[in-house]
Protein backbone atom coordinates (compact mmCIF):
# COMPACT_ATOMS: atom_id res chain seq x y z
CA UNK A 1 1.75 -4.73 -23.91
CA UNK A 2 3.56 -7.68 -23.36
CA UNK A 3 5.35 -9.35 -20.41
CA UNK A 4 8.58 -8.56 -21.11
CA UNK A 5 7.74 -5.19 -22.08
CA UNK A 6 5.70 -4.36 -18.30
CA UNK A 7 8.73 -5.95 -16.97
CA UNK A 8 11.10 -3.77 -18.67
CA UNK A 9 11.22 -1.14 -15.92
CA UNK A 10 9.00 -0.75 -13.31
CA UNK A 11 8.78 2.49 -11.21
CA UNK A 12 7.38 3.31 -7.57
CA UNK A 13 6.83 6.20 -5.83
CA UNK A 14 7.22 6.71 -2.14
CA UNK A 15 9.76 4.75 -0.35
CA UNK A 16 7.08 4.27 2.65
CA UNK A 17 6.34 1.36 4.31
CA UNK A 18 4.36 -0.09 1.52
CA UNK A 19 6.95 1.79 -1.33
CA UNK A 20 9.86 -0.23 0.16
CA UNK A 21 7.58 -3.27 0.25
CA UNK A 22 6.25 -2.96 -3.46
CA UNK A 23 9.77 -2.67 -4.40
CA UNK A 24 11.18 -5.71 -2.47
CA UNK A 25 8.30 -7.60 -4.05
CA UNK A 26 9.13 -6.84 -7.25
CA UNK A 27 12.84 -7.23 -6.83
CA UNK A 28 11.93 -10.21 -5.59
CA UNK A 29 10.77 -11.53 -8.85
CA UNK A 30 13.61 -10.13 -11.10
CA UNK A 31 12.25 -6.89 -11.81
CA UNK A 32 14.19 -3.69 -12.40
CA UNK A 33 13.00 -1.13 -10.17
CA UNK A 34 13.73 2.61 -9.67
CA UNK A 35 11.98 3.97 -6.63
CA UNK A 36 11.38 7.52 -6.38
CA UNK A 37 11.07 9.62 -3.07
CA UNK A 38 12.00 13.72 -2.66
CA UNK A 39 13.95 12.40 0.25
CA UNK A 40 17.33 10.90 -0.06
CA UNK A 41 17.37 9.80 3.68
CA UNK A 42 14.77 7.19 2.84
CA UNK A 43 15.92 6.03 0.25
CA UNK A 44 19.21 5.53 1.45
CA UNK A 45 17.30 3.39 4.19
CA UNK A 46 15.46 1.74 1.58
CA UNK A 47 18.45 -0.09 0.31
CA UNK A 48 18.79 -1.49 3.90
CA UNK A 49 15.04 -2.32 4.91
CA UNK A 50 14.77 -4.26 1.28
CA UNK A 51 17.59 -6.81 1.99
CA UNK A 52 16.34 -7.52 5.34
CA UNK A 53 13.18 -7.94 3.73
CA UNK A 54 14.43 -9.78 0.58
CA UNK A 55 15.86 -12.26 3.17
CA UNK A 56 12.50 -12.72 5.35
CA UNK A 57 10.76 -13.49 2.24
CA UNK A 58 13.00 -15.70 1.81
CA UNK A 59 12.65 -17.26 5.36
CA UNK A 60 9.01 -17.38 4.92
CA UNK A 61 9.58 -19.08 1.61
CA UNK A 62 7.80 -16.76 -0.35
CA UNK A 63 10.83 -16.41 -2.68
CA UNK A 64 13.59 -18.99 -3.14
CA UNK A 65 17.56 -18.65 -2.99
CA UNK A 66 17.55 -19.62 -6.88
CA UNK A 67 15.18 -16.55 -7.79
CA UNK A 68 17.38 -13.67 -9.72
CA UNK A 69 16.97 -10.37 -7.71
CA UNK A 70 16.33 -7.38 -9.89
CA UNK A 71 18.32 -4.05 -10.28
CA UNK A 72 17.44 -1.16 -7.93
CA UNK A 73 18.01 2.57 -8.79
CA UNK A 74 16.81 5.23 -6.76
CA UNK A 75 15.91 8.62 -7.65
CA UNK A 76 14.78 11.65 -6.14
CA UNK A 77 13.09 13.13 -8.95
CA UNK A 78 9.72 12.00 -10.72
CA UNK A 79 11.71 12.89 -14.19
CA UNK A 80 13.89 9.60 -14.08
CA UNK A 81 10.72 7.36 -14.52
CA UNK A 82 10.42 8.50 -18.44
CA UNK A 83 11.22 5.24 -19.58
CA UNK A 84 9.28 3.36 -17.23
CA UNK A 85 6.44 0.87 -18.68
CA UNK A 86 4.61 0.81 -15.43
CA UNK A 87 4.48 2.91 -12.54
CA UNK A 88 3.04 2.27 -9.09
CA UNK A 89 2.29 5.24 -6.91
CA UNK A 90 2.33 4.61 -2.90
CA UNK A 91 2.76 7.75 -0.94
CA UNK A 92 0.76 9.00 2.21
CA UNK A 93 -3.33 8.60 2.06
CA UNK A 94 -3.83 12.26 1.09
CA UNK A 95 -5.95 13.23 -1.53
CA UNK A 96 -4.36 15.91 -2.65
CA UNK A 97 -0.95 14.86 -2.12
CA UNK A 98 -2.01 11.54 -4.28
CA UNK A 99 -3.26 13.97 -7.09
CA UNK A 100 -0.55 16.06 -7.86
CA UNK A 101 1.86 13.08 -7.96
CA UNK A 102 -0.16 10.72 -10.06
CA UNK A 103 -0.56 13.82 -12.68
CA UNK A 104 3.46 15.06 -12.24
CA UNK A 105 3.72 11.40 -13.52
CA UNK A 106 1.49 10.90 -16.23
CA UNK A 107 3.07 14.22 -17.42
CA UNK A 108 6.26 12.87 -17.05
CA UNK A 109 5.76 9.10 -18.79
CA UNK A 110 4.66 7.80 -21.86
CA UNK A 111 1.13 7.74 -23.33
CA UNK A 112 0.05 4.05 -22.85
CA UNK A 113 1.87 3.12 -19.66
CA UNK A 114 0.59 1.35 -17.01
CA UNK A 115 -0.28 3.99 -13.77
CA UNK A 116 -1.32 2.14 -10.88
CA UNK A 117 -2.48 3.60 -7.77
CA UNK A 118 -1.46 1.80 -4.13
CA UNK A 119 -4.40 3.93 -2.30
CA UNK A 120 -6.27 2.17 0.74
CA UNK A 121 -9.75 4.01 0.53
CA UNK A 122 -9.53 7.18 -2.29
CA UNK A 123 -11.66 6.14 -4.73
CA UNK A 124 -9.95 6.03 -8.12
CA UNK A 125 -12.43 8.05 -9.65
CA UNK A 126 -11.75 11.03 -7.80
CA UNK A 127 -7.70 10.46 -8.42
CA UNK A 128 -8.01 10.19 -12.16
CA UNK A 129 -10.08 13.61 -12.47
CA UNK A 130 -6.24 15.50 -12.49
CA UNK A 131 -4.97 13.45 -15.13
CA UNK A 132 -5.51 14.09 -18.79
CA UNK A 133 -5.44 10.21 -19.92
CA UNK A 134 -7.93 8.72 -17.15
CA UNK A 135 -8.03 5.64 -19.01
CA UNK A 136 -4.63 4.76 -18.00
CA UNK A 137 -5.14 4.57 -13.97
CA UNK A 138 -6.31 1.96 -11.87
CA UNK A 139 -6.14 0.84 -8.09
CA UNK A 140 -4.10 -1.89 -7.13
CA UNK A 141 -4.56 -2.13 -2.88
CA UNK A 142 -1.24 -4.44 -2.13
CA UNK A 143 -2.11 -5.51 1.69
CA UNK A 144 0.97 -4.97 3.91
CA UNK A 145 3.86 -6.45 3.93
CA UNK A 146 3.18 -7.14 -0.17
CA UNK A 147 6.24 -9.43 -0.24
CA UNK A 148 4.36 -12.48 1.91
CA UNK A 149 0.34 -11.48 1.14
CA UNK A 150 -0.61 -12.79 -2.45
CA UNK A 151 -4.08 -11.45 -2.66
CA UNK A 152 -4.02 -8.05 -4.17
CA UNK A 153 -7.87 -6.26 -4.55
CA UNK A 154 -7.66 -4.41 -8.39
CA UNK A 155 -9.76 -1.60 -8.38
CA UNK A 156 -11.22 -0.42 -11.51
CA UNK A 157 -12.31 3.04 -12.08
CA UNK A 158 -14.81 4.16 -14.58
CA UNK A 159 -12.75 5.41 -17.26
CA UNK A 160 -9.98 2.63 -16.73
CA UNK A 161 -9.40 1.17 -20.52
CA UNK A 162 -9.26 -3.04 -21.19
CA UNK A 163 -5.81 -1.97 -22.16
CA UNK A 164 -4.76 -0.88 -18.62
CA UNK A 165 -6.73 -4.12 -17.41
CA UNK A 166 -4.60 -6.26 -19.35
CA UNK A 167 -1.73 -4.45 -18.66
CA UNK A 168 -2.12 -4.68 -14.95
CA UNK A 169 -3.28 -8.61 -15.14
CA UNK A 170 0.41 -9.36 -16.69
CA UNK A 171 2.41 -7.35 -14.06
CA UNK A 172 0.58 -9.42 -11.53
CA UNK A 173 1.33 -12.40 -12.93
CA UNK A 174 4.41 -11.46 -13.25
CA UNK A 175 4.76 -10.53 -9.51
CA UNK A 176 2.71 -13.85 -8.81
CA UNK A 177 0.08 -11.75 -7.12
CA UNK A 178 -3.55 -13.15 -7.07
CA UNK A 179 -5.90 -10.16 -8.02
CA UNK A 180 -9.54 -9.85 -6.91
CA UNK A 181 -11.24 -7.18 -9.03
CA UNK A 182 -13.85 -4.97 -7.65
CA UNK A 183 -15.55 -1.72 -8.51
CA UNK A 184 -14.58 1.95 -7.62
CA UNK A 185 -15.99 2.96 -4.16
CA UNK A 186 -14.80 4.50 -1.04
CA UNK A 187 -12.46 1.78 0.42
CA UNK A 188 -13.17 -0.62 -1.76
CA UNK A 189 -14.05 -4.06 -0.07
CA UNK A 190 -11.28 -4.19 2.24
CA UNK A 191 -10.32 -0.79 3.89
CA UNK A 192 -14.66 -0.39 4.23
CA UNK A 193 -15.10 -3.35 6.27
CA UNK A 194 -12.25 -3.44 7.72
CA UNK A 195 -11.31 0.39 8.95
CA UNK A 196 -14.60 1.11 10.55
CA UNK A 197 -13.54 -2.40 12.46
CA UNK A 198 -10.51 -2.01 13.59
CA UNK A 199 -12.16 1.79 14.84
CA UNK A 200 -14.43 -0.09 16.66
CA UNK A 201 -12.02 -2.42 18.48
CA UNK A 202 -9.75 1.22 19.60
CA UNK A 203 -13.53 1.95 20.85
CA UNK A 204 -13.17 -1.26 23.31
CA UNK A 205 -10.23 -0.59 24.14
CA UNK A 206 -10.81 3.13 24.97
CA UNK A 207 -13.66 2.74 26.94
CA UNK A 208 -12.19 0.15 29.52
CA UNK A 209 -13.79 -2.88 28.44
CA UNK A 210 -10.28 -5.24 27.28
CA UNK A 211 -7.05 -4.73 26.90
CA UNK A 212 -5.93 -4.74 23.40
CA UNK A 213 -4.08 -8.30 23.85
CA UNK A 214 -7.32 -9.32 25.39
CA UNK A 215 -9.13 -7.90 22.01
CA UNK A 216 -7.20 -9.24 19.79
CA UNK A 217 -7.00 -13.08 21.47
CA UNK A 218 -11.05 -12.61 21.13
CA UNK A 219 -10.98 -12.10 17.76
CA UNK A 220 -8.37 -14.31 16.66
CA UNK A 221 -9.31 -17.28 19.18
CA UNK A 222 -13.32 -16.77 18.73
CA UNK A 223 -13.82 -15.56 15.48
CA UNK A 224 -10.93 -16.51 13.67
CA UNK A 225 -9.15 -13.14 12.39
CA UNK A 226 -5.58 -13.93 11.70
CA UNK A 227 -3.62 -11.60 13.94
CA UNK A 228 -6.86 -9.70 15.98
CA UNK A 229 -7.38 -5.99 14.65
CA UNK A 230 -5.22 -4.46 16.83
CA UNK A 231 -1.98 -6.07 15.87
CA UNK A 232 -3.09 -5.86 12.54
CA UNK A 233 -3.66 -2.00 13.23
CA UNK A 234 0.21 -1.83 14.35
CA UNK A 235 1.32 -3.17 10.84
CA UNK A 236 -0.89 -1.41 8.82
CA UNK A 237 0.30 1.93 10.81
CA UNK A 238 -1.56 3.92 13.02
CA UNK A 239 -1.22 7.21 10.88
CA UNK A 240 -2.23 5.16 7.76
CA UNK A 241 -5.07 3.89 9.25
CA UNK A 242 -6.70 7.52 10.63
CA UNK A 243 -5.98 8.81 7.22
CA UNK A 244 -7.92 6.08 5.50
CA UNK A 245 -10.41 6.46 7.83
CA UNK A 246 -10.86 10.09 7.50
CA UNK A 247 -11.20 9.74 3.80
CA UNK A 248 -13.97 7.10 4.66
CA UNK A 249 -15.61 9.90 7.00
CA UNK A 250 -15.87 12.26 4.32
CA UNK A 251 -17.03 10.23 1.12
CA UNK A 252 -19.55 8.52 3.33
CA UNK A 253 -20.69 10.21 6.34
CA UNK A 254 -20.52 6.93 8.07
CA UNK A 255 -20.09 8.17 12.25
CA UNK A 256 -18.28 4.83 12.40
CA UNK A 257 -15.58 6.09 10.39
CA UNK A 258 -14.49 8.90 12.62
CA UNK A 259 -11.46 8.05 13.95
CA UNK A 260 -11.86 7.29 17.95
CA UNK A 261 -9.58 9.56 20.01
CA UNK A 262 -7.25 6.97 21.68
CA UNK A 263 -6.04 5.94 17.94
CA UNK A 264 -5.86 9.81 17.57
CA UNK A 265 -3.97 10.28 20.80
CA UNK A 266 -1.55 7.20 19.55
CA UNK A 267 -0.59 9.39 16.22
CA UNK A 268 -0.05 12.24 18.11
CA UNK A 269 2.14 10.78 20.56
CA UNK A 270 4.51 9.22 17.10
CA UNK A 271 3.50 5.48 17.91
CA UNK A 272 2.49 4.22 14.82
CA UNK A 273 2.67 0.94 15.29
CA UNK A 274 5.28 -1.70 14.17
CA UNK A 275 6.97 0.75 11.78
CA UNK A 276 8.03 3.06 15.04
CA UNK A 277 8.37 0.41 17.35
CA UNK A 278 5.20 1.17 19.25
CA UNK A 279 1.56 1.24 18.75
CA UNK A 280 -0.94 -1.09 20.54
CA UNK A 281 2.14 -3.02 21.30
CA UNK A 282 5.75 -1.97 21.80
CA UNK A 283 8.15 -4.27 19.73
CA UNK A 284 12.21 -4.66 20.15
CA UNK A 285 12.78 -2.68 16.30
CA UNK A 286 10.74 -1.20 14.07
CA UNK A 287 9.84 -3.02 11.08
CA UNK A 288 11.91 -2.30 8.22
């Protein structure tokens, strides 16, 4: 498959956090995009969150004024991405949720395209037993927001073909993502390390020993983590992050992985960090 033909039409699914983020990424670069969600709400929202973000990439001069923005449609059925020559899936960390819509699309496009999977900690595996070409899925983990991080981690499952390699190498070249390949496991390299950490700072927090800020300038000041792991909890989400952690639970039995009850208590109360305007930290908007 060639470039031109991966950048032909690109589809996403879920017009989430990361969804909207794929999509401004991508539009970013000249890419037609049609992103799909059962809501129409969101994706009305959509076209407002991705011109904010289209102009903080921008800012951050991860795109220039020059750059051609591509076309978005939006859709609210799966049926509209027949033409598609890649598709990326990025709805809520749910197994089952994730399995049904990967195989509703595979049904639904092309033998040979490109199905990509945006999932945090499901191994791929497990995702491509409820889809009748296997061969064609692979893990691409875009870290959050994707329009300013250019490290991707490309997980390969163990019926993903060379053809769906080299399919997936040219639409990251083509988004100017740098990917780092690893092999099919429960949260990968980054979600395993990382989850179980940031579960671990909650713990601190929980149990009276810091403050979050007080965490996170630790971290940050001492050993050198970017934004600390609470801050970095707030953009991931809150509600993202127990459902990754969950799935980490229950494919490794690790008692690290059970999400800590003040990160519980946070999700139940609806702040899920920067996306809701309060998690860790309260912030003047929610992030688009």
């Amino acid at each position: 498959m060639t470039d031109d033909q991966i950048a032909a039409q690109l589809a996403v699914l879920g017009a989430g956090v990361m969804g909207v983020s794929i999509t401004t990424l991508a539009l970013g670069h000249g890419l037609p995009v049609l992103l799909i969600d059962v809501d129409a709400t969101k994706l009305d929202q959509a076209h407002i969150d991705i011109a904010k973000q289209l102009r903080l990439a921008q800012l951050m001069g991860a795109r220039s004024a020059e750059e051609s923005i591509g076309e978005l449609v939006t859709s609210t059925s799966v049926h509209d991405a027949t033409e598609a020559t890649a598709v990326i899936e990025a709805i809520t960390e749910v197994v089952e949720l994730k399995s049904k819509s990967l195989s509703e699309l595979s049904a639904v496009v092309r033998p040979g395209t490109l199905l990509v999977s945006n999932t945090s900690s499901i191994p791929i595996d497990e995702l491509a037993e409820s889809l009748a070409r296997p061969d064609e899925l692979i893990g691409v983990h875009f870290m959050n927001p994707p329009y300013l991080i250019e490290t991707v981690e490309v997980i390969r499952g163990a019926h993903t073909s060379d053809a769906t390699m080299e399919a997936v190498t040219s639409l990251l070249a083509i988004l100017g993502r740098k990917a780092v390949v690893v092999r099919d496991a429960p949260g990968f390299v980054t979600s395993r390390i990382l989850h179980p950490m940031i579960n671990d700072a909650v713990r601190v927090v929980q149990t009276g020993t810091a403050t979050a800020s007080a965490v996170d300038a630790l971290m940050q000041g001492c050993l050198g983590h970017r934004t600390g792991p609470l801050r970095t909890a707030d953009l991931i989400g809150l509600d993202n992050l127990v459902d990754s952690l969950r799935v980490l639970h229950e494919r490794t039995g690790d008692p690290g992985c059970l999400p800590c009850e003040l990160l519980l208590d946070k999700v139940r109360q609806g702040h899920l960090g920067r996306k809701s305007g309060r998690g860790f930290y309260q912030y003047g908007e929610a992030l688009p």
